[in-house]
N, C-alpha and C. Protein backbone atom coordinates (compact mmCIF):
# COMPACT_ATOMS: atom_id res chain seq x y z
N UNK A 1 68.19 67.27 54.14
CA UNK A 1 67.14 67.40 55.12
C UNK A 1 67.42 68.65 55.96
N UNK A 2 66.35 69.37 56.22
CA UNK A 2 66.88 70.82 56.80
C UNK A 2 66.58 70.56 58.57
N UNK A 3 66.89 71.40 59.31
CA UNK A 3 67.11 71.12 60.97
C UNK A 3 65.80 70.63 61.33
N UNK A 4 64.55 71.47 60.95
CA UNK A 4 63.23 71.45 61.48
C UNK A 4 63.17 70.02 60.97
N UNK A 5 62.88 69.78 59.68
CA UNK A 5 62.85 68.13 59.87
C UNK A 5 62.95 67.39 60.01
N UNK A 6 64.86 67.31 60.65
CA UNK A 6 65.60 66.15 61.10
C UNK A 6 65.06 66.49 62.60
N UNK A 7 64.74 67.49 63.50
CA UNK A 7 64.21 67.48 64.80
C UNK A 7 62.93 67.03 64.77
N UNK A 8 61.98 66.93 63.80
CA UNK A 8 60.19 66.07 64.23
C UNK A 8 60.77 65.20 63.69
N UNK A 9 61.74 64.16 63.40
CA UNK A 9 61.91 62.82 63.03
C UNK A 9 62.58 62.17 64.50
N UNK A 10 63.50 63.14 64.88
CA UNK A 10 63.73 62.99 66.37
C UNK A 10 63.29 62.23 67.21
N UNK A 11 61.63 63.21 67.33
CA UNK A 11 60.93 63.31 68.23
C UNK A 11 59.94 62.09 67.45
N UNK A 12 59.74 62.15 66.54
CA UNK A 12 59.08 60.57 65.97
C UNK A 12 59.33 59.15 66.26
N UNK A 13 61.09 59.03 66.12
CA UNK A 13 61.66 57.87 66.44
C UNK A 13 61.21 57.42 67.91
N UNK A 14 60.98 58.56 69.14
CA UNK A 14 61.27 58.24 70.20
C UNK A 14 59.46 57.68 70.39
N UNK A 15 58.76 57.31 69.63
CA UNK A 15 56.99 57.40 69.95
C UNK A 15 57.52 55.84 69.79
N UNK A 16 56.96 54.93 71.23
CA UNK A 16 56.56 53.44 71.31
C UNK A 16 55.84 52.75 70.49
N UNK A 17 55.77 51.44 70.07
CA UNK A 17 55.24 50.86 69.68
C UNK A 17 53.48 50.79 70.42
N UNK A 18 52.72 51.06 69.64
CA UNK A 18 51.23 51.39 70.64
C UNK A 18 50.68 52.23 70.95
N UNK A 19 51.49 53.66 70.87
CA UNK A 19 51.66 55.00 70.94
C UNK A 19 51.40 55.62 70.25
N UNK A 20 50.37 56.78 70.12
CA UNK A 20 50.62 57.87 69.04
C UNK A 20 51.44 59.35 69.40
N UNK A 21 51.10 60.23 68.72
CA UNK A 21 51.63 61.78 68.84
C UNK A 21 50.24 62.27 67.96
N UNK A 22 50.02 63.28 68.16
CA UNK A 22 49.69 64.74 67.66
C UNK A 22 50.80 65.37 66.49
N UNK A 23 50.37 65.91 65.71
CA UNK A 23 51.23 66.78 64.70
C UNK A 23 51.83 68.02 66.00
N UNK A 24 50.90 68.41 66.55
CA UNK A 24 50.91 69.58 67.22
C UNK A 24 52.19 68.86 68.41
N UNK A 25 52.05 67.91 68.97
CA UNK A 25 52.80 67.49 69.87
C UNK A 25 53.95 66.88 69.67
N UNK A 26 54.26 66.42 68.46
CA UNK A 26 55.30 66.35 68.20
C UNK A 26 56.30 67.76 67.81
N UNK A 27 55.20 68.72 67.29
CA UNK A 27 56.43 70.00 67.24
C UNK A 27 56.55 70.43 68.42
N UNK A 28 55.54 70.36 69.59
CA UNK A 28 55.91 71.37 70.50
C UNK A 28 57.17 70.32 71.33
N UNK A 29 56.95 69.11 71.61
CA UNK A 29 58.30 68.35 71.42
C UNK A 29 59.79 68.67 71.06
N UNK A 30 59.40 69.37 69.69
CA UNK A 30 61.04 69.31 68.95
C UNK A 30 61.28 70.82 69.16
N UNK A 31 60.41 71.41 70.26
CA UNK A 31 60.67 72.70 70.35
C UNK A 31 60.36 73.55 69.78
N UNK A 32 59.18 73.77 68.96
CA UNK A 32 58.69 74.27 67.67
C UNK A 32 57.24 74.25 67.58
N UNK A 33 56.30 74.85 69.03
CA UNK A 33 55.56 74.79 69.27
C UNK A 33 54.66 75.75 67.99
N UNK A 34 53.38 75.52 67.36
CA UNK A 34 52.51 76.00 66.54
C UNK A 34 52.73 75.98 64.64
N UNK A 35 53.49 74.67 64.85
CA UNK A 35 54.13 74.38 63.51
C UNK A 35 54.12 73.09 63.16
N UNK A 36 52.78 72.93 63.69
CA UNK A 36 51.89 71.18 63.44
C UNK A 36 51.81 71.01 62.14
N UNK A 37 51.41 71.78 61.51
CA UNK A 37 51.48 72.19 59.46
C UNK A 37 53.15 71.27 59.35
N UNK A 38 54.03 71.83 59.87
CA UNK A 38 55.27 71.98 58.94
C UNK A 38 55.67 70.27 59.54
N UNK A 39 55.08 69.53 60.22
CA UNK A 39 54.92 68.64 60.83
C UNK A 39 54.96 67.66 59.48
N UNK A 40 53.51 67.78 59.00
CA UNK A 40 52.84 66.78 58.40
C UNK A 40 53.74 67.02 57.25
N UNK A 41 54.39 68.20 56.62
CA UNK A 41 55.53 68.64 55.11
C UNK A 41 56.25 67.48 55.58
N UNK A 42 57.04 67.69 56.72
CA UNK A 42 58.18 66.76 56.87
C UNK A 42 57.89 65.37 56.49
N UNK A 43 56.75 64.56 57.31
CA UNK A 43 55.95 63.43 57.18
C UNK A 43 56.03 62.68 55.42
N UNK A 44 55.58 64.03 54.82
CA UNK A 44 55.47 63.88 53.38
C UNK A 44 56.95 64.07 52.58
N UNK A 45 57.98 63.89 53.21
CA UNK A 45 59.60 64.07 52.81
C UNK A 45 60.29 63.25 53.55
N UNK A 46 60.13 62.14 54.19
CA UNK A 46 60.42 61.22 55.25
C UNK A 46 61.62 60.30 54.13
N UNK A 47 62.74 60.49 54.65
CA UNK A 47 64.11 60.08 53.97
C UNK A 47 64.00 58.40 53.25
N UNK A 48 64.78 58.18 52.74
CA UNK A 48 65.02 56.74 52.08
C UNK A 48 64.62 55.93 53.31
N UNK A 49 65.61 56.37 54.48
CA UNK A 49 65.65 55.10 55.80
C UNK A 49 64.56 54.82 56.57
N UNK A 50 62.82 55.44 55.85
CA UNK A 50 61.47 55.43 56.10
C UNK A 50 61.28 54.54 57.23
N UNK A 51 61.98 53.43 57.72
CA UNK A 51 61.61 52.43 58.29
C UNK A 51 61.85 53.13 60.19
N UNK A 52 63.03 54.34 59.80
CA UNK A 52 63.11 54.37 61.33
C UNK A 52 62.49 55.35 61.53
N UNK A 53 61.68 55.83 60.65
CA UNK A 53 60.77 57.23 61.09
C UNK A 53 59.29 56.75 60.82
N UNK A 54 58.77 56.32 62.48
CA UNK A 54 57.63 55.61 62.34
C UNK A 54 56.08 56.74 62.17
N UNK A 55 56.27 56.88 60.81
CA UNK A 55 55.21 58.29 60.52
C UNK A 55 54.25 57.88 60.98
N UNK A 56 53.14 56.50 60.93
CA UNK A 56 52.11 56.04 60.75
C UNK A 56 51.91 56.21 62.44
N UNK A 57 52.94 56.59 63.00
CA UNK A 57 52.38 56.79 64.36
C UNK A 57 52.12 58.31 64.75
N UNK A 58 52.06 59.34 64.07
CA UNK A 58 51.68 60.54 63.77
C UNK A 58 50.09 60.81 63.54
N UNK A 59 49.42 61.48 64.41
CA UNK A 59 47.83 61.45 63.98
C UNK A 59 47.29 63.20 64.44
N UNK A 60 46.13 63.53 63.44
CA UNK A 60 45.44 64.49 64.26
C UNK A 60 45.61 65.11 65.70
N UNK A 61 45.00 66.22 65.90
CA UNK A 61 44.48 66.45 67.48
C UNK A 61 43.57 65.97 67.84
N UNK A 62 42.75 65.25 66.79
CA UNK A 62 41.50 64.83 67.15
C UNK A 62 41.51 63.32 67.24
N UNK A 63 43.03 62.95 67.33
CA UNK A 63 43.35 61.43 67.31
C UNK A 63 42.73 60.79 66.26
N UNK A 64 42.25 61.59 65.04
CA UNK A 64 42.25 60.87 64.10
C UNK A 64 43.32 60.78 62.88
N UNK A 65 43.03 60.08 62.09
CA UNK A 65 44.37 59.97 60.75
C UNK A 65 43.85 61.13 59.95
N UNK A 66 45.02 61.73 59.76
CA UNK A 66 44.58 62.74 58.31
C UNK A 66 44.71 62.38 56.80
N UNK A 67 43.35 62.63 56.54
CA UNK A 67 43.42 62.15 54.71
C UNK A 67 44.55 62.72 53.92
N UNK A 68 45.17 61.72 53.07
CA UNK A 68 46.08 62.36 52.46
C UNK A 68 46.15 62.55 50.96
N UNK A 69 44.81 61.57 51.02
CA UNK A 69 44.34 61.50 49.57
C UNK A 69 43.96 60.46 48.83
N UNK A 70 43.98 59.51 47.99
CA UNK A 70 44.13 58.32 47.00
C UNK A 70 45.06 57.23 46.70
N UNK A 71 46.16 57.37 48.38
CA UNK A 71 47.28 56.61 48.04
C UNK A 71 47.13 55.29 48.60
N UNK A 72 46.13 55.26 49.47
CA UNK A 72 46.16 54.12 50.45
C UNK A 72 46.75 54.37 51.44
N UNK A 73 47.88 55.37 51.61
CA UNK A 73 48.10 55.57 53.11
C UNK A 73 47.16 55.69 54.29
N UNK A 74 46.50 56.11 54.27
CA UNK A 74 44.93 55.89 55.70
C UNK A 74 44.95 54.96 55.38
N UNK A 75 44.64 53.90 55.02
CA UNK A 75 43.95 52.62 55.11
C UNK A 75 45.52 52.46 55.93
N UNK A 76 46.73 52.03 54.97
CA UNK A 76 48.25 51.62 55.50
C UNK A 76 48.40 51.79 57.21
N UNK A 77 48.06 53.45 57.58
CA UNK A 77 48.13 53.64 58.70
C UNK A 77 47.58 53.07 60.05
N UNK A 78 46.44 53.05 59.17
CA UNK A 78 44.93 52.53 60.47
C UNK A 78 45.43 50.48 60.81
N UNK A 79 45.49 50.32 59.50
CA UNK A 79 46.39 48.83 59.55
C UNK A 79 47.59 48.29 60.57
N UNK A 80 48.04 49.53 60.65
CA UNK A 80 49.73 49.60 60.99
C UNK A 80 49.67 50.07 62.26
N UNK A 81 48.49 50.80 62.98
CA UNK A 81 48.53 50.82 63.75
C UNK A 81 47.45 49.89 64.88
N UNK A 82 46.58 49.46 64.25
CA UNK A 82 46.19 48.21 64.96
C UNK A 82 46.83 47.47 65.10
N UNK A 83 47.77 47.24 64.25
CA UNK A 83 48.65 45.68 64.47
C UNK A 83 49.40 46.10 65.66
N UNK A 84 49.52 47.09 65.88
CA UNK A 84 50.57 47.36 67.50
C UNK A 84 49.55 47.43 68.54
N UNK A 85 48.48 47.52 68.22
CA UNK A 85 47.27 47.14 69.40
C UNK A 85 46.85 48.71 69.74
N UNK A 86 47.04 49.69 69.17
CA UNK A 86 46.00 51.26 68.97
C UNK A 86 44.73 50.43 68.67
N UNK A 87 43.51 51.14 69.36
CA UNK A 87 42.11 50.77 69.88
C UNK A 87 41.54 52.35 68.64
N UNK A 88 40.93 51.94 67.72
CA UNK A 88 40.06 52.85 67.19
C UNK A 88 38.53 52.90 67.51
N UNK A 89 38.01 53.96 67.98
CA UNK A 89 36.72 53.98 68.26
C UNK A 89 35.81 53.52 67.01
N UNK A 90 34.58 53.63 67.11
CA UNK A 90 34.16 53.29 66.02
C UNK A 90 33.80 54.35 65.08
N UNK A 91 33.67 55.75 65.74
CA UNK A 91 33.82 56.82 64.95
C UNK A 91 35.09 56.95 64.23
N UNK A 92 35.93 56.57 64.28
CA UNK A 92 37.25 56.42 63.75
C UNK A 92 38.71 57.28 64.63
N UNK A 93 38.52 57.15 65.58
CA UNK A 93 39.39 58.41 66.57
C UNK A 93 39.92 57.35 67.21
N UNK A 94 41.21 58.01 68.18
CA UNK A 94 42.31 57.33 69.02
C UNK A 94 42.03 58.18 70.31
N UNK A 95 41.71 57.49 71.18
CA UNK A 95 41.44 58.09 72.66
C UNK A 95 42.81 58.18 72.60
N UNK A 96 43.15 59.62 72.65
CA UNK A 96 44.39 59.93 72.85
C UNK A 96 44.88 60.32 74.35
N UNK A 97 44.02 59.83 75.53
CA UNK A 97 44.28 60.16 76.54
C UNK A 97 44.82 58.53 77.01
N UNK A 98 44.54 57.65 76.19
CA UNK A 98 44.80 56.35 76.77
C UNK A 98 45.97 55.89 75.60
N UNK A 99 46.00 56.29 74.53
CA UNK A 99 47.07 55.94 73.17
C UNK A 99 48.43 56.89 73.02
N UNK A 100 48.12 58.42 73.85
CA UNK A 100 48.73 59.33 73.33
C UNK A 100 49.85 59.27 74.21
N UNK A 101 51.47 59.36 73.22
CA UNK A 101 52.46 59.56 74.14
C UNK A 101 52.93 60.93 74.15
N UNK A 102 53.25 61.06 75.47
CA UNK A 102 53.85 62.53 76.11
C UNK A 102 54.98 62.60 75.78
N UNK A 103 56.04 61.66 75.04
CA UNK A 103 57.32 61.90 75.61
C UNK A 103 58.37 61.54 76.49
């Protein structure tokens, strides 16, 4: 695992149960402000011990989930994060002013 990714896993572990992040806010977090991209790489390389790097709490700027494709992960996510009590609009977005953690 190289530094940049073990630092946005960091900064992942520390997001509450109920809580989201931003791609963008989690790098500027790990100190690595405008490297929201290299965010979501890491996301997609998330170690064996998956369980303590709570990805599914990782979302858009637009507090929405980003498609990742055909795997079922969006559905997994949106699941995973209702069950912690995240409020999805019905457009499909996370008022991230009331969901979003700072840190």
């Amino acid at each position: 695992m190289n530094a940049q990714h073990a630092a946005f896993y960091a900064v992942i572990r520390t997001i509450p149960e109920g809580w989201v992040m931003s791609y963008g806010a989690v790098a500027k977090a790990a100190g690595l402000p405008r490297h929201a991209r290299h965010v979501g790489v890491a996301l997609k390389q998330v170690p064996d011990d998956a369980a303590s790097v709570p990805w599914w709490r990782v979302v858009n700027g637009e507090g929405r989930i980003s498609p990742r494709g055909l795997d079922g992960s969006d559905d997994l996510q949106r699941v995973l994060l209702e069950a912690e009590g995240v409020q999805f609009a019905d457009n499909g977005r996370i008022d991230l002013r009331r969901f979003g953690w700072g840190g």
